[in-house]
PDB file of N, CA and C in Angstrom:
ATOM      1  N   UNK A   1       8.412 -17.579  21.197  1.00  0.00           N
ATOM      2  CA  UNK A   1       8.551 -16.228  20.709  1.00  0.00           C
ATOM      3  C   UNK A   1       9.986 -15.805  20.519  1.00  0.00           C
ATOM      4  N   UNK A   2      10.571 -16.641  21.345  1.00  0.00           N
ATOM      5  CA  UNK A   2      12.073 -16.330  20.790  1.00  0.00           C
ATOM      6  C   UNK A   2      12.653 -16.116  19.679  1.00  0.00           C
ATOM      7  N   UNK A   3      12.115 -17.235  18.603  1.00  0.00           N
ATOM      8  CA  UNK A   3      12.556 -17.435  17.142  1.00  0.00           C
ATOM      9  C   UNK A   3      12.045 -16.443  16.190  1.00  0.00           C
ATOM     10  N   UNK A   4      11.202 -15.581  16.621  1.00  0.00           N
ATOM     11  CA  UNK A   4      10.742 -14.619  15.658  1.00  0.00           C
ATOM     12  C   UNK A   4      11.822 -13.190  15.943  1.00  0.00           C
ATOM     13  N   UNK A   5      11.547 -12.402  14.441  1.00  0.00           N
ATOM     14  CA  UNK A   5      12.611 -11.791  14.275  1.00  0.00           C
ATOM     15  C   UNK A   5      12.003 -10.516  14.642  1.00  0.00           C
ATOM     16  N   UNK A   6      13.221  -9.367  15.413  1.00  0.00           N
ATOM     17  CA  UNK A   6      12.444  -8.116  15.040  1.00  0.00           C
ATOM     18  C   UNK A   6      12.237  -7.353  13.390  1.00  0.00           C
ATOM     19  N   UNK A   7      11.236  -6.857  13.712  1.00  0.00           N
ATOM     20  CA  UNK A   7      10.990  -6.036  12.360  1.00  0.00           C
ATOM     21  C   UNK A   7      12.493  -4.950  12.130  1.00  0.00           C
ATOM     22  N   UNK A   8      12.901  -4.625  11.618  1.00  0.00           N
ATOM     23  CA  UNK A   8      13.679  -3.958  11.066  1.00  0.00           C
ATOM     24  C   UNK A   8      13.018  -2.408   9.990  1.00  0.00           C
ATOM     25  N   UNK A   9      13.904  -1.767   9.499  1.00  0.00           N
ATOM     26  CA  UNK A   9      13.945  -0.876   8.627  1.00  0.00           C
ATOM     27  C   UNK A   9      13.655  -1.389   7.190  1.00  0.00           C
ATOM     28  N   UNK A  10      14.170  -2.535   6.629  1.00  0.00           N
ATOM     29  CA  UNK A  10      13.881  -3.149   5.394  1.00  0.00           C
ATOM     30  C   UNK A  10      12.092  -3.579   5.311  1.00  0.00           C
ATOM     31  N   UNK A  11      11.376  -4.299   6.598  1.00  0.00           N
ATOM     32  CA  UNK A  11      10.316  -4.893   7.045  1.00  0.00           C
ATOM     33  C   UNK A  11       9.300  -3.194   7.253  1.00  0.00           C
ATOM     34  N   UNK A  12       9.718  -2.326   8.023  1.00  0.00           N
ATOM     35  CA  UNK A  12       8.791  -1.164   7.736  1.00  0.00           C
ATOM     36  C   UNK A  12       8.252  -0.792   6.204  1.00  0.00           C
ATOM     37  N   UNK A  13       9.482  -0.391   5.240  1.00  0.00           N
ATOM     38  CA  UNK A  13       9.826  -0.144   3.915  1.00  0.00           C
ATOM     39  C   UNK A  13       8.659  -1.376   3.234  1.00  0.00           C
ATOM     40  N   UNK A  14       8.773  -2.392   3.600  1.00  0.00           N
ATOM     41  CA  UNK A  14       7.856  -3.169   2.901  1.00  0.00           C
ATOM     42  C   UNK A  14       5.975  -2.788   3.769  1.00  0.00           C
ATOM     43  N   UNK A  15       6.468  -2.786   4.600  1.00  0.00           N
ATOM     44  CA  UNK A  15       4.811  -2.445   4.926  1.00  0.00           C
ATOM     45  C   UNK A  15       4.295  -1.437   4.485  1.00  0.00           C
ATOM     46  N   UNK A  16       5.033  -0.367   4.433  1.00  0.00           N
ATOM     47  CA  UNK A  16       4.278   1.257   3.848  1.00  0.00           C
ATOM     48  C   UNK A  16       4.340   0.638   2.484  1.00  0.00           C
ATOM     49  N   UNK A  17       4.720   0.196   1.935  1.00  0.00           N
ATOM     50  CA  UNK A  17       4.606  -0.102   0.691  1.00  0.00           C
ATOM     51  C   UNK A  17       3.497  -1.035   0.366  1.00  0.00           C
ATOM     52  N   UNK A  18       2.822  -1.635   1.171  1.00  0.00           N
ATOM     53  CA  UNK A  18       2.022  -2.333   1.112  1.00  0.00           C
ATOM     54  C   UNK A  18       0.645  -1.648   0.867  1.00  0.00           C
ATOM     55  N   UNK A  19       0.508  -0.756   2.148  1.00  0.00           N
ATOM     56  CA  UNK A  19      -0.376   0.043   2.439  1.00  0.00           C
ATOM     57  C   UNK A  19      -0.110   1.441   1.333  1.00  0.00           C
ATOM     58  N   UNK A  20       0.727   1.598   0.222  1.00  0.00           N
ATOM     59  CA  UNK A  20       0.743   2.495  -0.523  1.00  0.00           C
ATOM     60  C   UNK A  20       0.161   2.029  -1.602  1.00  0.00           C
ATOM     61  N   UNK A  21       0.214   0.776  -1.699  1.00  0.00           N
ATOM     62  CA  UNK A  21      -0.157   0.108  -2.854  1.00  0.00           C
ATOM     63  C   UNK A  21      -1.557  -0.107  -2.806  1.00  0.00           C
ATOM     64  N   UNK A  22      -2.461   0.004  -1.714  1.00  0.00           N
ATOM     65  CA  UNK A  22      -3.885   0.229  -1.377  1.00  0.00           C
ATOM     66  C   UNK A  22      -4.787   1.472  -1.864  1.00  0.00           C
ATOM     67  N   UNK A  23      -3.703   2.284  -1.191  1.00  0.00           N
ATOM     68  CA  UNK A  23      -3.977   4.198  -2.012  1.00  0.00           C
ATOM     69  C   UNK A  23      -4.001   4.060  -3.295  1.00  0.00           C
ATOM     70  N   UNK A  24      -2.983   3.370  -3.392  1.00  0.00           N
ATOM     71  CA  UNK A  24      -3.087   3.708  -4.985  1.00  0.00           C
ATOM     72  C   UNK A  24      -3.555   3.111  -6.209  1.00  0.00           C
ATOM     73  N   UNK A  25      -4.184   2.058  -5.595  1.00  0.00           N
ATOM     74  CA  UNK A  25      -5.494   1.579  -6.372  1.00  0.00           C
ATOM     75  C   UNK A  25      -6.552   1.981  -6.252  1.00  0.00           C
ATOM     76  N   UNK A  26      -6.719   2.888  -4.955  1.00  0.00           N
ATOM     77  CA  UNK A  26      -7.760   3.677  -5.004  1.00  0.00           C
ATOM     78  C   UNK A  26      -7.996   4.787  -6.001  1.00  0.00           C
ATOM     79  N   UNK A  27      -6.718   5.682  -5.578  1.00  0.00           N
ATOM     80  CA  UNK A  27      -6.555   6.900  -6.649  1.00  0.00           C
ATOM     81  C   UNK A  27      -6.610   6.386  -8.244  1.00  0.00           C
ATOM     82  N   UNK A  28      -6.218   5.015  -8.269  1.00  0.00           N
ATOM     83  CA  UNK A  28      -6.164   4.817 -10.181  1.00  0.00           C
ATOM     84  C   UNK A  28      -7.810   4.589 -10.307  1.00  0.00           C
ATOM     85  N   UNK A  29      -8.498   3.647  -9.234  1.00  0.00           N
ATOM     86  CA  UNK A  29     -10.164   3.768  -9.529  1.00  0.00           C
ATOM     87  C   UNK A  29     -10.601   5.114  -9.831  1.00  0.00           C
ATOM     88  N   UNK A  30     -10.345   5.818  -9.077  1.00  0.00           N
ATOM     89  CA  UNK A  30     -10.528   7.118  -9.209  1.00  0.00           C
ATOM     90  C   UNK A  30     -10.320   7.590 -10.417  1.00  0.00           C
ATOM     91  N   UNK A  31      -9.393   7.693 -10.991  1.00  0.00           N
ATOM     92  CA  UNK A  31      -9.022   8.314 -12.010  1.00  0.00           C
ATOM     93  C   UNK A  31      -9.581   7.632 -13.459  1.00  0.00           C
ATOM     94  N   UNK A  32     -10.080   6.452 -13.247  1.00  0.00           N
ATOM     95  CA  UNK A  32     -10.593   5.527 -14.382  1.00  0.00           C
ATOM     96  C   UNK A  32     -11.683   5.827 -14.794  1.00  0.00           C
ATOM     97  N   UNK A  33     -12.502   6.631 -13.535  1.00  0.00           N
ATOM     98  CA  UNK A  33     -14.392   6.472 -13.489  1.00  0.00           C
ATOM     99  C   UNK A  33     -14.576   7.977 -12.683  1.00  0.00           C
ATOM    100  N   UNK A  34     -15.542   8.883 -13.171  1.00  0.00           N
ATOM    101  CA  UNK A  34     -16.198   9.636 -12.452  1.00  0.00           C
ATOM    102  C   UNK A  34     -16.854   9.306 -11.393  1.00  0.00           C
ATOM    103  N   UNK A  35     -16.955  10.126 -10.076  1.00  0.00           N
ATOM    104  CA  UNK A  35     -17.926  10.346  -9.169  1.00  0.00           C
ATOM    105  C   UNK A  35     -17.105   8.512  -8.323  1.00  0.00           C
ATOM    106  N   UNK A  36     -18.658   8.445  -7.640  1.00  0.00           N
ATOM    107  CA  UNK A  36     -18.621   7.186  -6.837  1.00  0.00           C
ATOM    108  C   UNK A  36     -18.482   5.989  -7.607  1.00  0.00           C
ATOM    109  N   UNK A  37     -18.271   5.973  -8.972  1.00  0.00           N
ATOM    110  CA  UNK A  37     -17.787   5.160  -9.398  1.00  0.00           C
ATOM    111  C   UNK A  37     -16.770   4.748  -9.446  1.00  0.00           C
ATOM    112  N   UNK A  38     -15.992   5.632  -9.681  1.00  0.00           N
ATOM    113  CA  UNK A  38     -14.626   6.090  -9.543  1.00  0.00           C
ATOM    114  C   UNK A  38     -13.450   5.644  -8.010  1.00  0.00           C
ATOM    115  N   UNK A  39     -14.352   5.935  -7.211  1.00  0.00           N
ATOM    116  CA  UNK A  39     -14.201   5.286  -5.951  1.00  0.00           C
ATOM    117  C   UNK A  39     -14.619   3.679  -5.553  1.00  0.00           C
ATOM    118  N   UNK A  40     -15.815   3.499  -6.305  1.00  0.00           N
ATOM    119  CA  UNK A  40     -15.857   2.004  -5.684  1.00  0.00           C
ATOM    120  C   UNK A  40     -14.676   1.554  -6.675  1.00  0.00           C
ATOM    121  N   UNK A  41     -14.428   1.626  -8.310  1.00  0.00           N
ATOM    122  CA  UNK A  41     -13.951   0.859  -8.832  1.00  0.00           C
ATOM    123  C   UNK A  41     -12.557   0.882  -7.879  1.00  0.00           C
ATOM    124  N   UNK A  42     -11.891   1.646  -7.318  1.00  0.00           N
ATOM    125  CA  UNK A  42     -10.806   1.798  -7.013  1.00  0.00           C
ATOM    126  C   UNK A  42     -10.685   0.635  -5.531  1.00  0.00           C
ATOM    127  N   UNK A  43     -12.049   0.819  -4.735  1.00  0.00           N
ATOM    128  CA  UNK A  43     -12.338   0.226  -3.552  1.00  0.00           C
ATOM    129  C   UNK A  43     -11.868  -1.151  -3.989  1.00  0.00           C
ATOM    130  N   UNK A  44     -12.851  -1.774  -5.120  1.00  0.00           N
ATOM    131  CA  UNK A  44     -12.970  -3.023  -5.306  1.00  0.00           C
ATOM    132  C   UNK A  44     -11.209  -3.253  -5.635  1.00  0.00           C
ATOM    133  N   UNK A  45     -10.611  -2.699  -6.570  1.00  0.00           N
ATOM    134  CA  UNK A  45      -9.234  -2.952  -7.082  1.00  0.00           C
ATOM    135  C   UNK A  45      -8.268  -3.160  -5.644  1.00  0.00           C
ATOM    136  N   UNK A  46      -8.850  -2.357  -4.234  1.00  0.00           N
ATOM    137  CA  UNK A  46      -8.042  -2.616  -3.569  1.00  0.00           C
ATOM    138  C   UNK A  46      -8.056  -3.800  -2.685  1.00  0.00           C
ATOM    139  N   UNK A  47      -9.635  -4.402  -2.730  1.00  0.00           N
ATOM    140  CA  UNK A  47     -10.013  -5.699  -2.093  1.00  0.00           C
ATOM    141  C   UNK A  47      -9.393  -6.531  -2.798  1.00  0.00           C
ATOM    142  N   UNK A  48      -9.566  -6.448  -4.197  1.00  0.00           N
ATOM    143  CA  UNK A  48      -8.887  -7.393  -4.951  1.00  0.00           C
ATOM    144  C   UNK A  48      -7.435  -7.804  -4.172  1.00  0.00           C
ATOM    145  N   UNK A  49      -6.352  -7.113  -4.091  1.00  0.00           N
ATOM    146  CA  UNK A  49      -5.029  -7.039  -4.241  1.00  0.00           C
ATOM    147  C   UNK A  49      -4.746  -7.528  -2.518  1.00  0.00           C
ATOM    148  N   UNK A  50      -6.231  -7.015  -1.906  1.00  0.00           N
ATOM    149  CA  UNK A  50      -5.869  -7.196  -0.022  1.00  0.00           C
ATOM    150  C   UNK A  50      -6.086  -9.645  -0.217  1.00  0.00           C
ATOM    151  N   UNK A  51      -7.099  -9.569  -1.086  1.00  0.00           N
ATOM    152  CA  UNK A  51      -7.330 -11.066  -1.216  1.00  0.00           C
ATOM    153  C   UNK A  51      -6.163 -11.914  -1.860  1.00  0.00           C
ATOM    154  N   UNK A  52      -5.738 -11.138  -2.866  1.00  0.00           N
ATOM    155  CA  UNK A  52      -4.265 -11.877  -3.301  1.00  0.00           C
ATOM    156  C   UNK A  52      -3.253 -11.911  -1.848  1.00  0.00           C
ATOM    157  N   UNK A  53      -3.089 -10.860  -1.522  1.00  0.00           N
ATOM    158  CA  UNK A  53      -2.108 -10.866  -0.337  1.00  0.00           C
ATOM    159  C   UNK A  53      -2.235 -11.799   0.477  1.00  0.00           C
ATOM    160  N   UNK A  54      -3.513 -11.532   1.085  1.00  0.00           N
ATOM    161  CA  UNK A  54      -4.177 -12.479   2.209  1.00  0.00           C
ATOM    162  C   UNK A  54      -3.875 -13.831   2.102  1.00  0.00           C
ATOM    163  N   UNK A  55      -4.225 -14.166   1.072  1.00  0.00           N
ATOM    164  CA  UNK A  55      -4.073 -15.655   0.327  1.00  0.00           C
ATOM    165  C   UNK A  55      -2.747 -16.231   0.418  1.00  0.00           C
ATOM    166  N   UNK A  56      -1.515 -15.194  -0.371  1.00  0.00           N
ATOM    167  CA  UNK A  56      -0.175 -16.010  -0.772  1.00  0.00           C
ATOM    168  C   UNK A  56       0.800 -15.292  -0.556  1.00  0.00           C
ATOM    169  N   UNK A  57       0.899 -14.479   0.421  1.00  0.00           N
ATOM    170  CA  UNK A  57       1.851 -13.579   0.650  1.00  0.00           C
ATOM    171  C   UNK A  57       1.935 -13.284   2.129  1.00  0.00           C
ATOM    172  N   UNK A  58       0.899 -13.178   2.889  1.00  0.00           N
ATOM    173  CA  UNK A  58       0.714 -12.772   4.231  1.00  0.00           C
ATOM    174  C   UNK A  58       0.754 -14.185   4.868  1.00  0.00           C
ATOM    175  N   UNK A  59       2.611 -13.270   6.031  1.00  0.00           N
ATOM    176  CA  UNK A  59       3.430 -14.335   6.914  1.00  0.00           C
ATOM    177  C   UNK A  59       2.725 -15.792   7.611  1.00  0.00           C
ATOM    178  N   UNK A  60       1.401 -15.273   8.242  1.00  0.00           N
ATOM    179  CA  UNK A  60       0.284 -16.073   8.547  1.00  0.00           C
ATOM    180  C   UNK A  60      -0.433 -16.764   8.336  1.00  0.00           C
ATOM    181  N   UNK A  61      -0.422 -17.145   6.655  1.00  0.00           N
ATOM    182  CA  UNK A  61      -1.458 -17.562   5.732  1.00  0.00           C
ATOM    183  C   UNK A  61      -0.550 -19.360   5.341  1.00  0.00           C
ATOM    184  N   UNK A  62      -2.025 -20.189   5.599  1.00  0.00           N
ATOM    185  CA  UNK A  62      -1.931 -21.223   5.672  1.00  0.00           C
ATOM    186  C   UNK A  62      -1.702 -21.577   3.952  1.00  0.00           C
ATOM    187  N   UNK A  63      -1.680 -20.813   3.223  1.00  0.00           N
ATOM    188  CA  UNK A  63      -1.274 -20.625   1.640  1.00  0.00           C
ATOM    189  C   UNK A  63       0.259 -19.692   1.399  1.00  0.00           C
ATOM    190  N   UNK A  64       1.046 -19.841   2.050  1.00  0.00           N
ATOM    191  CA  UNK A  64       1.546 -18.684   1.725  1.00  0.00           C
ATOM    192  C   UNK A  64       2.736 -19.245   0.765  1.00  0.00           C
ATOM    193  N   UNK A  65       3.010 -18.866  -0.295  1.00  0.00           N
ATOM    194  CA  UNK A  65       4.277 -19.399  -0.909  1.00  0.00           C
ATOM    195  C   UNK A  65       5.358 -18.890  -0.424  1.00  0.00           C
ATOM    196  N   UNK A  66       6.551 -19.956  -1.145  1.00  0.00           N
ATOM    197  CA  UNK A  66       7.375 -20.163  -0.913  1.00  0.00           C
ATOM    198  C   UNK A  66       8.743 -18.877  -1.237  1.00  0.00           C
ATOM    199  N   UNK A  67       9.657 -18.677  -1.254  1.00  0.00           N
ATOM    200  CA  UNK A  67      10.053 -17.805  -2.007  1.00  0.00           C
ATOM    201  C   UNK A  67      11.324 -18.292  -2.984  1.00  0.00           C
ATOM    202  N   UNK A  68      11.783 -18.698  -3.857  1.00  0.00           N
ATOM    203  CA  UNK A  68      11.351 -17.044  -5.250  1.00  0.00           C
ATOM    204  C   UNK A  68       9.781 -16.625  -5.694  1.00  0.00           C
ATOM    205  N   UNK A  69       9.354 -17.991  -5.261  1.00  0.00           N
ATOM    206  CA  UNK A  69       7.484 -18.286  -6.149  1.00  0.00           C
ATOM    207  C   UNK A  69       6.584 -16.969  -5.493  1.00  0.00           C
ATOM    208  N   UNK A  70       6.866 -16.745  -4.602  1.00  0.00           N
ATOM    209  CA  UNK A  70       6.366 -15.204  -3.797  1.00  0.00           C
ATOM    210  C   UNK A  70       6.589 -14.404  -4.139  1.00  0.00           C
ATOM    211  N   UNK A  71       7.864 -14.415  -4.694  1.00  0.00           N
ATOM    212  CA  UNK A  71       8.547 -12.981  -4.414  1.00  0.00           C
ATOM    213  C   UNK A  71       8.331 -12.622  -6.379  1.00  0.00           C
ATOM    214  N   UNK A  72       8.329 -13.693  -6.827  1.00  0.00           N
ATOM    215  CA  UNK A  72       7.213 -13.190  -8.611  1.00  0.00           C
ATOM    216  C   UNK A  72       6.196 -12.985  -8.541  1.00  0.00           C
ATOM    217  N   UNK A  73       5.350 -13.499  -7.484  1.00  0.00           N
ATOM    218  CA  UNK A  73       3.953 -13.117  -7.526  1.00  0.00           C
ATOM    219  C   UNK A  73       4.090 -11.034  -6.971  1.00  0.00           C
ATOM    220  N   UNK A  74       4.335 -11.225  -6.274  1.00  0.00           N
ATOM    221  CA  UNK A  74       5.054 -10.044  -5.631  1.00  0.00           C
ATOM    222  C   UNK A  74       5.010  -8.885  -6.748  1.00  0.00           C
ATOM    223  N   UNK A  75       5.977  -9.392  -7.899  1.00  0.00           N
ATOM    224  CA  UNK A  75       6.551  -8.236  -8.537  1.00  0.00           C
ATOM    225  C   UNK A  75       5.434  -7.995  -9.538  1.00  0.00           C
ATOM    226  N   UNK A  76       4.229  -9.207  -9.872  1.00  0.00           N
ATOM    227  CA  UNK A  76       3.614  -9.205 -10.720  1.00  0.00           C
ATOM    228  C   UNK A  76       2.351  -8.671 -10.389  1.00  0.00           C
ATOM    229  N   UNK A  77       2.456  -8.932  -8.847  1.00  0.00           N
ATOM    230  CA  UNK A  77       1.242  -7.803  -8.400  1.00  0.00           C
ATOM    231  C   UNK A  77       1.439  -6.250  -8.617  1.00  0.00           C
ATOM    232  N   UNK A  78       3.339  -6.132  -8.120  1.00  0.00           N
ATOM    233  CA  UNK A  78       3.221  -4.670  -8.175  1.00  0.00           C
ATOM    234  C   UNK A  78       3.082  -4.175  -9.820  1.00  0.00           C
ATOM    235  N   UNK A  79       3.721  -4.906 -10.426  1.00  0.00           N
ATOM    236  CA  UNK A  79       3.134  -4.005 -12.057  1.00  0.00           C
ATOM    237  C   UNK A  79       1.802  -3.949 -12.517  1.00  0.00           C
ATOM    238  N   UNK A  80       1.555  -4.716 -12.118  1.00  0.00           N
ATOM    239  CA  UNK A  80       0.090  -4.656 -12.200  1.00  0.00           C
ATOM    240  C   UNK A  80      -0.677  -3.413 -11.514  1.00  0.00           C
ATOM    241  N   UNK A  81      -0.100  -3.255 -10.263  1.00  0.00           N
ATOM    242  CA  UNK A  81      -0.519  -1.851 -10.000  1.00  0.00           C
ATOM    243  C   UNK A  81      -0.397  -0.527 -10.507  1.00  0.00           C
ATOM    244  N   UNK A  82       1.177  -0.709 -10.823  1.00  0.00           N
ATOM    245  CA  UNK A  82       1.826   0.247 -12.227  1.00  0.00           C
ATOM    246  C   UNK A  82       0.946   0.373 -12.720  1.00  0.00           C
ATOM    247  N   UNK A  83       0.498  -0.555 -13.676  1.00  0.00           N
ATOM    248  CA  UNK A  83      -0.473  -0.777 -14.883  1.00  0.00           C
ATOM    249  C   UNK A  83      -1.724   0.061 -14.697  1.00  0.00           C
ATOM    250  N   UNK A  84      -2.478  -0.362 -13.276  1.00  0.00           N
ATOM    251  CA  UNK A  84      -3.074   1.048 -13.367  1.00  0.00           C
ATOM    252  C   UNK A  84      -3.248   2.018 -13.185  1.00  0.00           C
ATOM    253  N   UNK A  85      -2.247   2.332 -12.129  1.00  0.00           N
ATOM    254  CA  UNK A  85      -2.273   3.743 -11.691  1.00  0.00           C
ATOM    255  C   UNK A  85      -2.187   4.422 -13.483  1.00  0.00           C
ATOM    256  N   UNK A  86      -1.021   3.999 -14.406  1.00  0.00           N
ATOM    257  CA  UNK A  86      -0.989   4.742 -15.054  1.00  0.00           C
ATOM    258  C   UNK A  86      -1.823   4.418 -15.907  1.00  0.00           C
ATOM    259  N   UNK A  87      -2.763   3.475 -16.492  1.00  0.00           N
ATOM    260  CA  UNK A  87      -4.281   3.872 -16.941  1.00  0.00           C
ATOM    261  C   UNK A  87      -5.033   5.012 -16.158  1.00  0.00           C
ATOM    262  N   UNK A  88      -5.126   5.441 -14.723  1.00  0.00           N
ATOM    263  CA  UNK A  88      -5.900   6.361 -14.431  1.00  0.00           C
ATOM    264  C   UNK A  88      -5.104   7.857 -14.600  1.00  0.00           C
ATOM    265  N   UNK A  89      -4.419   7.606 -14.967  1.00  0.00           N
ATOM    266  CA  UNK A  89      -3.480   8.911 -15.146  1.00  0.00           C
ATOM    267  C   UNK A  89      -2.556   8.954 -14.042  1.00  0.00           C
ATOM    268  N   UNK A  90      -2.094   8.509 -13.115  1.00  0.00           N
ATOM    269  CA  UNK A  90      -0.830   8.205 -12.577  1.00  0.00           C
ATOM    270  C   UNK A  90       0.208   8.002 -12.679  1.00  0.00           C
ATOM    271  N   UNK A  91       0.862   8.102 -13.714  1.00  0.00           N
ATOM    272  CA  UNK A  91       1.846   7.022 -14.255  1.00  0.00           C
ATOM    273  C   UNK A  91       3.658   7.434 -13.884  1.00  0.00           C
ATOM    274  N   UNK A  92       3.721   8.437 -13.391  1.00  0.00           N
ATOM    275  CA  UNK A  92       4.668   8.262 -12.587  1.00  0.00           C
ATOM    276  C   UNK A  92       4.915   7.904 -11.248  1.00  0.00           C
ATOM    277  N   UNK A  93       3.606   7.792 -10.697  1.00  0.00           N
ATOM    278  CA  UNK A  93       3.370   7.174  -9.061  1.00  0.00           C
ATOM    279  C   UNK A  93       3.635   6.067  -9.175  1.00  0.00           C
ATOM    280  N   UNK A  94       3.123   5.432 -10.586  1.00  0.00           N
ATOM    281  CA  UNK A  94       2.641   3.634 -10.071  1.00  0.00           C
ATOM    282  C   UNK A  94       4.429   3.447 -10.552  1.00  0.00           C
ATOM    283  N   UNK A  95       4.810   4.078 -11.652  1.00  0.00           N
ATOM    284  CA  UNK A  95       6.472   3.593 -11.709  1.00  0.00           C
ATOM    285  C   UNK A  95       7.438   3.582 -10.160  1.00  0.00           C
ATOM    286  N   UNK A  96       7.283   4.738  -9.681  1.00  0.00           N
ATOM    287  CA  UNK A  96       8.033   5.007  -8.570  1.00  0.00           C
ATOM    288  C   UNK A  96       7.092   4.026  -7.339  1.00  0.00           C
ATOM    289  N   UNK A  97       6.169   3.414  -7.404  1.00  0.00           N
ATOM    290  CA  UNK A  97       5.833   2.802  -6.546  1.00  0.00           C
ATOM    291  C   UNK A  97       6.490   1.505  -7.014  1.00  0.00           C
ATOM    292  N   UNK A  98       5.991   1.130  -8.452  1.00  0.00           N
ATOM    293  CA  UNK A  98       6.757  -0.638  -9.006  1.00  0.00           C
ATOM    294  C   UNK A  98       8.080  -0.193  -8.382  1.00  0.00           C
ATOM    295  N   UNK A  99       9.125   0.287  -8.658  1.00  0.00           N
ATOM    296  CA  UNK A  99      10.278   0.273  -8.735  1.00  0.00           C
ATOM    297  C   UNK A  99      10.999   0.344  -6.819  1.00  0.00           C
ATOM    298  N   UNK A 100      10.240   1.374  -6.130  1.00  0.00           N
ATOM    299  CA  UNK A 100      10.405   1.003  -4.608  1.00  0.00           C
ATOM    300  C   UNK A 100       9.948  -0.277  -3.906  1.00  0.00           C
ATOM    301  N   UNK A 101       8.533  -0.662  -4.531  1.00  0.00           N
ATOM    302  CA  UNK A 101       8.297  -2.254  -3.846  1.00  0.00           C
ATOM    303  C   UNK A 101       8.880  -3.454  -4.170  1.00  0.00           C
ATOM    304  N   UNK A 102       9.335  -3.218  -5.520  1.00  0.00           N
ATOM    305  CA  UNK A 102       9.678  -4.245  -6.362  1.00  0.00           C
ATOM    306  C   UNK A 102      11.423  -4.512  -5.175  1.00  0.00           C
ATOM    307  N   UNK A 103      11.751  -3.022  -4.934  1.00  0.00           N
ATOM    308  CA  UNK A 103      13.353  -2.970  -4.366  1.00  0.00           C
ATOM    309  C   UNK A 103      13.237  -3.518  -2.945  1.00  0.00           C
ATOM    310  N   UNK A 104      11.932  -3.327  -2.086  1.00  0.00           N
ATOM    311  CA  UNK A 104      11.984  -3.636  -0.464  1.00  0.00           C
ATOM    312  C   UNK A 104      11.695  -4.771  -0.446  1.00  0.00           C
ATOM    313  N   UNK A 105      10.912  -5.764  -1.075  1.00  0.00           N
ATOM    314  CA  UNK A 105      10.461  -7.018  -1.102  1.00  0.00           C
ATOM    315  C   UNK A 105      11.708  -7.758  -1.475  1.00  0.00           C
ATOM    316  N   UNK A 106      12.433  -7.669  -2.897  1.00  0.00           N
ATOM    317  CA  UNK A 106      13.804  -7.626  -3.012  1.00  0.00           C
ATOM    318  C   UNK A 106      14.659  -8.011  -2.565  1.00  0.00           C
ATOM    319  N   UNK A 107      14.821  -6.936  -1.658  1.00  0.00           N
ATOM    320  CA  UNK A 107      15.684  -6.858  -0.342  1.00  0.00           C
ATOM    321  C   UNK A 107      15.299  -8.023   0.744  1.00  0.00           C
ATOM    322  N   UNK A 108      14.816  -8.680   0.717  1.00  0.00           N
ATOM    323  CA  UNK A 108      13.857  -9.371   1.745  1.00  0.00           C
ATOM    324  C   UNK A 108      13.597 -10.900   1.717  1.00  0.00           C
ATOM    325  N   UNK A 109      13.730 -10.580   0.513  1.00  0.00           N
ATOM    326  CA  UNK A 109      13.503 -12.469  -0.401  1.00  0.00           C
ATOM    327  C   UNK A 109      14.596 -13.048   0.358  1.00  0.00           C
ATOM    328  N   UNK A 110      15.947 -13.276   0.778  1.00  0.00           N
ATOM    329  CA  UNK A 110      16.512 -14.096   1.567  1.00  0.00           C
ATOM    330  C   UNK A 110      16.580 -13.921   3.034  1.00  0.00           C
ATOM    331  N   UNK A 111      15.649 -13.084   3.533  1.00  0.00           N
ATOM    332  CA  UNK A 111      15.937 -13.241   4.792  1.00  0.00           C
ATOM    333  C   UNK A 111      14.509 -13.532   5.503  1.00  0.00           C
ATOM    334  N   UNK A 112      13.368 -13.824   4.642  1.00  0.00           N
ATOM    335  CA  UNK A 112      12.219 -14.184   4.797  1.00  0.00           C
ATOM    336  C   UNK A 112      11.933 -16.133   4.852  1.00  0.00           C
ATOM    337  N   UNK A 113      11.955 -16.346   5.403  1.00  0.00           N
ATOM    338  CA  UNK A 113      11.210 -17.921   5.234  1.00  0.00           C
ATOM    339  C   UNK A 113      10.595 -18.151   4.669  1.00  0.00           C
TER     340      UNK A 113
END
């Protein structure tokens, strides 16, 4: 346990961002589809994005790439979120969200393994 690092201020910044990026595939489902549709589509969009993570991004994962190869998947997830927040009518959230995750992950790519 020695060799592991503390979390820091850069490592928070990426987690809320993680977990913002959940909301806000919810809210773009939302905004895509009336009623409970609207909500699952958003649900499903956020399973989607928790299975990409899970897979090739999360520290733990017996898949996890490497980085720069992460850290594009990374940016290509977050526009992609862009993408829909502002299909559901979001579209200055999902910018100001691309543009903060795109910056904490960023920040992070060399000091990540």
């Amino acid at each position: 346990m020695a060799d592991q690092q503390t979390p820091g201020v850069r490592d928070l910044l990426a987690f809320v961002c993680e977990l913002a990026m959940l909301v806000l595939l919810v809210a773009a489902g939302h905004g895509l589809a009336d009623g409970w549709r609207g909500w699952a589509l958003g649900t499903f969009l956020a399973f989607v994005a928790i299975g990409i993570w899970s897979q090739w991004m999360a520290p733990r994962s017996a898949r996890r790439l490497e980085n720069p190869r992460r850290f594009a998947v990374q940016v290509m997830l977050f526009l992609t979120v862009a993408l829909y927040a502002a299909a559901g009518g979001l579209t200055w959230w999902g910018i100001a969200f691309a543009v903060i995750a795109i910056a904490a992950f960023g920040s992070l790519v060399r000091t990540d393994p």
